[in-house]
Protein backbone atom coordinates (compact mmCIF):
# COMPACT_ATOMS: atom_id res chain seq x y z
CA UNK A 1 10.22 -8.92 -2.52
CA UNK A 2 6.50 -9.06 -3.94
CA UNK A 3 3.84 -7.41 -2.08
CA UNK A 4 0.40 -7.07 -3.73
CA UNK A 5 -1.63 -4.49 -1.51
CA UNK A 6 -5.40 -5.95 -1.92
CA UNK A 7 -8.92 -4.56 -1.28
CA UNK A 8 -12.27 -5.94 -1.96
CA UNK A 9 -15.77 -4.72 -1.53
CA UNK A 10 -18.90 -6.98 -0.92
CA UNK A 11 -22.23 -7.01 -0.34
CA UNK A 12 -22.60 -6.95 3.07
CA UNK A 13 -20.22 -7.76 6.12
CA UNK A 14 -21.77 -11.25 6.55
CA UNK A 15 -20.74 -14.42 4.49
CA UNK A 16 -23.08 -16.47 6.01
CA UNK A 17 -26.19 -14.54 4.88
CA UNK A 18 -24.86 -15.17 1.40
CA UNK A 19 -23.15 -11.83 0.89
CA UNK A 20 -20.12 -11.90 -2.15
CA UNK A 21 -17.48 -9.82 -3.53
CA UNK A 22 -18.64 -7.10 -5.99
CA UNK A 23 -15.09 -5.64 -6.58
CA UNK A 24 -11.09 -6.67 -6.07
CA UNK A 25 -8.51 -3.89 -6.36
CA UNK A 26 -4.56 -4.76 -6.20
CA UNK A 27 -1.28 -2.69 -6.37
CA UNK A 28 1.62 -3.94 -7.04
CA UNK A 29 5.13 -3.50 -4.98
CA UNK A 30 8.31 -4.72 -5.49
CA UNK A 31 11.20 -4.36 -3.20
CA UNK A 32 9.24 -1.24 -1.16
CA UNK A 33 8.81 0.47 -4.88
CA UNK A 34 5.08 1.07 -6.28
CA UNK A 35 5.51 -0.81 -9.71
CA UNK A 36 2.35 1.37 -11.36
CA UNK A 37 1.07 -2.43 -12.02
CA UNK A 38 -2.64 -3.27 -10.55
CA UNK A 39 -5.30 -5.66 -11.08
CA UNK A 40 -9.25 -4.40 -10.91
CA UNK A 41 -12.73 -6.04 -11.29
CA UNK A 42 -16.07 -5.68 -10.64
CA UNK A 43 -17.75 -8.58 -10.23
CA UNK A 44 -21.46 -9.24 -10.70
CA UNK A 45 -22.44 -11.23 -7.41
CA UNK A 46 -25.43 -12.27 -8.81
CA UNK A 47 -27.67 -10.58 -5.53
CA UNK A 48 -28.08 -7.14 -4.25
CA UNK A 49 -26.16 -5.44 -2.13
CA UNK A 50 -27.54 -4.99 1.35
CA UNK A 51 -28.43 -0.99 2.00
CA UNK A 52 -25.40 -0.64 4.68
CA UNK A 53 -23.25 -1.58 1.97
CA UNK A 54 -24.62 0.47 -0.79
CA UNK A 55 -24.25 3.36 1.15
CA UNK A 56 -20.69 2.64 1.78
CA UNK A 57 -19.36 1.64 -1.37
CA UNK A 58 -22.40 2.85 -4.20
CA UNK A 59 -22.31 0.45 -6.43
CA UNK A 60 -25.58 -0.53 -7.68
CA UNK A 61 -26.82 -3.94 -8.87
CA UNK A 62 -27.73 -2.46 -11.82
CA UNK A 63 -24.17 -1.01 -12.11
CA UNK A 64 -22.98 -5.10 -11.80
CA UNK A 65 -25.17 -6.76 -14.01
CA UNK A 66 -23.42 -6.79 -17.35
CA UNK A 67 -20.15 -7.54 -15.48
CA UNK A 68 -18.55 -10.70 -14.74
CA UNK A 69 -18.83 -13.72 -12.61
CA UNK A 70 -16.19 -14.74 -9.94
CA UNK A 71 -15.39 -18.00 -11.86
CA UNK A 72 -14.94 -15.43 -14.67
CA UNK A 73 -12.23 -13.89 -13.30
CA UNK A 74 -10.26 -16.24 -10.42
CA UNK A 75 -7.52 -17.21 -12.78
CA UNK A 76 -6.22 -13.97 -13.85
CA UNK A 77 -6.61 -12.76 -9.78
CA UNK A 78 -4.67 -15.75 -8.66
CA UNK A 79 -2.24 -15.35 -11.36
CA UNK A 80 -1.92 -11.70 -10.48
CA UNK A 81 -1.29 -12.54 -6.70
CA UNK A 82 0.22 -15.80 -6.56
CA UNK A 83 3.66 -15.95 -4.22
CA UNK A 84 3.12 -12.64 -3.27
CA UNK A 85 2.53 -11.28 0.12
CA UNK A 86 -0.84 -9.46 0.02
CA UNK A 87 -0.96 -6.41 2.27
CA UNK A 88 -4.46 -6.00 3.57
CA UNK A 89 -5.99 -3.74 6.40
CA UNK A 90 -8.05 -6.00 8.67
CA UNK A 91 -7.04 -8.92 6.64
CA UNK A 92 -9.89 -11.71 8.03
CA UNK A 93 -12.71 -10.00 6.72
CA UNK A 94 -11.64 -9.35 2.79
CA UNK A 95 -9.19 -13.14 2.66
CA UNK A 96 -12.43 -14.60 4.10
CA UNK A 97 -14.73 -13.66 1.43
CA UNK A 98 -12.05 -14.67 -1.08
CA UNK A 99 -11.90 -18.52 0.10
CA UNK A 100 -15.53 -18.12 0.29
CA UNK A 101 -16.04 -17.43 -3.64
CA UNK A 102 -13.22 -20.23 -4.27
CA UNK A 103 -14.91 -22.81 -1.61
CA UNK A 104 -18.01 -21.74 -3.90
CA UNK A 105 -16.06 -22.80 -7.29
CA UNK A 106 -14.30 -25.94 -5.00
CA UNK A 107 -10.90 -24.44 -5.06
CA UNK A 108 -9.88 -25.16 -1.64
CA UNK A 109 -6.46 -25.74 -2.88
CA UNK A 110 -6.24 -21.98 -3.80
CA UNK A 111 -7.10 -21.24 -0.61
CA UNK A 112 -4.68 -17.74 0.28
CA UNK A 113 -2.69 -19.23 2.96
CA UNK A 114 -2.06 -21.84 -0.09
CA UNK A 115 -0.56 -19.76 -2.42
CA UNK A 116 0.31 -16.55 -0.39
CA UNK A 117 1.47 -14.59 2.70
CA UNK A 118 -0.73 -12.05 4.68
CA UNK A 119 0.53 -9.06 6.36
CA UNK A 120 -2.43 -7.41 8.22
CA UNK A 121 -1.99 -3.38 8.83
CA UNK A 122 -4.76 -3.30 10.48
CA UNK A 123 -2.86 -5.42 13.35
CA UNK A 124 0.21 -3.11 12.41
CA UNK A 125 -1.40 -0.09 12.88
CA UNK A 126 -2.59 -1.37 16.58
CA UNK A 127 0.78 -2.75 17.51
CA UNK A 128 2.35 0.97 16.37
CA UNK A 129 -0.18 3.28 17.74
CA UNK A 130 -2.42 1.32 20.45
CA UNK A 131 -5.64 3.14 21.91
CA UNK A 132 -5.75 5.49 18.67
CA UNK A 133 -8.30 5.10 15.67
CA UNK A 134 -6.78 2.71 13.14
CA UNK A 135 -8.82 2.34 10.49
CA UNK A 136 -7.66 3.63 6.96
CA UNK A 137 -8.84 7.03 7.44
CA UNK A 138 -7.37 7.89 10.44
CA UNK A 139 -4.09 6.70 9.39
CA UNK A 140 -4.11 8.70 6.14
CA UNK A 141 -4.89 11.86 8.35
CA UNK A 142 -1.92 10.84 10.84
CA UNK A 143 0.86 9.98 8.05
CA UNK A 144 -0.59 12.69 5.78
CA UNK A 145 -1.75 10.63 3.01
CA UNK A 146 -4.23 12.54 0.80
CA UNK A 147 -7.65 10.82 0.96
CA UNK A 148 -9.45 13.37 -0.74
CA UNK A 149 -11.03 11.05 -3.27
CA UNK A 150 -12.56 8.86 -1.03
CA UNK A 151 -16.29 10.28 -0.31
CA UNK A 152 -17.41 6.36 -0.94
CA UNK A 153 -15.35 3.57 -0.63
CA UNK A 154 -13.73 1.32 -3.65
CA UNK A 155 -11.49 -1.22 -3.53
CA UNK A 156 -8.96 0.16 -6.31
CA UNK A 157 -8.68 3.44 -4.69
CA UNK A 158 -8.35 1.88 -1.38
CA UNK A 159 -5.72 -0.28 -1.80
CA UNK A 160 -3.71 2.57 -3.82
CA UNK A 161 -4.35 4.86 -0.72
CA UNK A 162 -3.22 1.70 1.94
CA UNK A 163 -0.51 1.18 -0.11
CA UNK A 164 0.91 4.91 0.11
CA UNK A 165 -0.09 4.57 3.82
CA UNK A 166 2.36 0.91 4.61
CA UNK A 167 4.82 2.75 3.24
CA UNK A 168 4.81 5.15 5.37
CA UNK A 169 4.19 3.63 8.35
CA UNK A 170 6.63 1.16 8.07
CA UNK A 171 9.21 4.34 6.76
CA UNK A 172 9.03 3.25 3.04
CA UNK A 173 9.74 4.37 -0.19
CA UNK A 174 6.57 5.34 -2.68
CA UNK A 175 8.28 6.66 -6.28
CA UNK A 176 7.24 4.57 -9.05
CA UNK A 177 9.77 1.81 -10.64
CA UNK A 178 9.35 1.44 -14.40
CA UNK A 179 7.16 -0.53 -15.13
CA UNK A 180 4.03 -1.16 -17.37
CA UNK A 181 0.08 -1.82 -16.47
CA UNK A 182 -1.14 -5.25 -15.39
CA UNK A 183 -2.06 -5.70 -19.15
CA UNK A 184 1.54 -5.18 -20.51
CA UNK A 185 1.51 -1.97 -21.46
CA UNK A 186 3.87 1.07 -20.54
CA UNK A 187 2.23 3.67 -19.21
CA UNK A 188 3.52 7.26 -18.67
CA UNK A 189 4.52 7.31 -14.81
CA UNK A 190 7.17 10.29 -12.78
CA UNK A 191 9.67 7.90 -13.22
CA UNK A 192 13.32 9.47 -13.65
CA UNK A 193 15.08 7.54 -15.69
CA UNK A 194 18.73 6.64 -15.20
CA UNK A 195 21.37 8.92 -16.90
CA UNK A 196 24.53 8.85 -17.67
CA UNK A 197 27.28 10.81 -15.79
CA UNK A 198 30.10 12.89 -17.71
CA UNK A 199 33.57 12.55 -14.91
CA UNK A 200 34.75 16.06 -16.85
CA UNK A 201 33.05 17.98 -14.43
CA UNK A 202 35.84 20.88 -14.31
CA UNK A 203 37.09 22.59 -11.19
CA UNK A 204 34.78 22.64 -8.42
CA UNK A 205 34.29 25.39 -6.37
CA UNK A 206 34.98 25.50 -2.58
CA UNK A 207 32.96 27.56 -0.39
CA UNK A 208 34.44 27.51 3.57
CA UNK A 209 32.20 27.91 6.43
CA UNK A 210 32.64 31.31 8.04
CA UNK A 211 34.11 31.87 11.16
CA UNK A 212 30.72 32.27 12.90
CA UNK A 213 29.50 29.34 11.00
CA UNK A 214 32.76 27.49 12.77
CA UNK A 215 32.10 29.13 16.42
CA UNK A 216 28.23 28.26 15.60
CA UNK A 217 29.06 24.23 14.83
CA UNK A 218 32.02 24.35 18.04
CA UNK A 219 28.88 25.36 20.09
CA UNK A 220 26.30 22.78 18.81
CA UNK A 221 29.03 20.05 19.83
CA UNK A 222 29.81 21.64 22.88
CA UNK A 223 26.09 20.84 23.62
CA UNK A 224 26.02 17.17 22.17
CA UNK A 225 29.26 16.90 24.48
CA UNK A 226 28.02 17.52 27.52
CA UNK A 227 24.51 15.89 26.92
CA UNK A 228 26.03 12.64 26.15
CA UNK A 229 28.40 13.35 29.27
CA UNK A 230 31.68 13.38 26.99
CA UNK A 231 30.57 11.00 24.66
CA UNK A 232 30.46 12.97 21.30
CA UNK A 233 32.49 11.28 19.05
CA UNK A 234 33.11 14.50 16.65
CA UNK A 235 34.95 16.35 19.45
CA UNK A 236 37.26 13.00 20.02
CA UNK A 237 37.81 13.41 16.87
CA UNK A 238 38.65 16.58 16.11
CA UNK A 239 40.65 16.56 19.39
């Protein structure tokens, strides 16, 4: 199984006053695994950002203006997310802007419920802890994902951070597979590697429980016993 966890930050909230994506950030997961694979661009939008924006994600025009265009870019993103299912917290707003720039190149047959799945955490999140704050911070502080990084927002670091935090929500693993970078390239990752296994592993030693360790463990099931009313299946079968 393919997810790609996406991100994306824009201009402004509103598509219809014109606003555009500046950057797309991706993660890659396969089978519940982080690969250590992503995709990241900045994208000039060829407009400034509106100030509410800037101040949440603080990058300039300026910064954007040697970078490049959306039709620059598309094929290597839709090659990079293509079959997947993208992971996305409050999934409207960033797949939205992303038909947007393809309506804008008349790629309607890219459109993302064309070529991929959507799995919204956002709707997740509500579904799994309703009447509680849900947006990304909030879960990071209630799963204990560090978010330490994130004084403004980006869309790499973002999706790296709602990656970790799907995971955990949905009781996940996060270790690294092996793997290499979008480009190709291996890259040095915590990865244990497999190893092989020598069968000559001499005599092992036994060490018993003691007899208080025995009365301690008759106890506990005495307990179990008589809070399942008789039901504990180790005393059955030890019986």
């Amino acid at each position: 199984m393919r997810q790609i966890v996406l991100d994306t930050e824009t201009t402004g909230i509103d598509i219809k006053l014109g606003n555009r994506i500046i950057e797309i950030g991706c993660v890659e997961v396969i089978d519940r695994r982080l690969t250590g694979n992503s995709y990241h661009q900045y994208i000039n939008p060829q407009r400034d950002s509106e100030e509410g924006a800037l101040e949440v994600h603080g990058i300039t025009t300026a910064f954007l203006a040697d970078k490049p265009l959306f039709a620059d870019i598309v094929d290597d993103f839709l090659n990079f997310i293509r079959g997947a299912e993208l992971v996305i917290h409050n999934a409207p707003f960033d797949v939205g802007f992303i038909n947007h720039e393809l309506n804008l190149l008349n790629q309607q047959q890219n459109h993302i419920a064309n070529i991929c799945t959507v799995l919204d955490t956002l709707v997740l999140a509500k579904k799994m802890h309703p009447g509680q704050k849900n947006n990304l911070d909030a879960l990071c502080k209630r799963y204990d994902i560090d978010n330490s990084q994130r004084d403004l927002h980006g869309a790499l670091l973002d999706a790296e951070i709602l990656a970790d935090t799907y995971l955990a929500m949905t009781g996940g693993q996060t270790a690294l597979l092996l793997g290499g970078s979008a480009d190709g390239e291996s890259r040095d990752t915590a990865v244990s590697l497999p190893r092989s296994v020598t069968l000559d592993t001499g005599k092992l030693k036994v060490i018993k429980a003691s007899n208080e360790e025995l009365a301690a463990h008759d106890s506990r099931l005495q307990s179990i016993n008589e809070m399942t009313e008789g039901k504990c299946i180790w005393l059955s079968k030890k019986n």
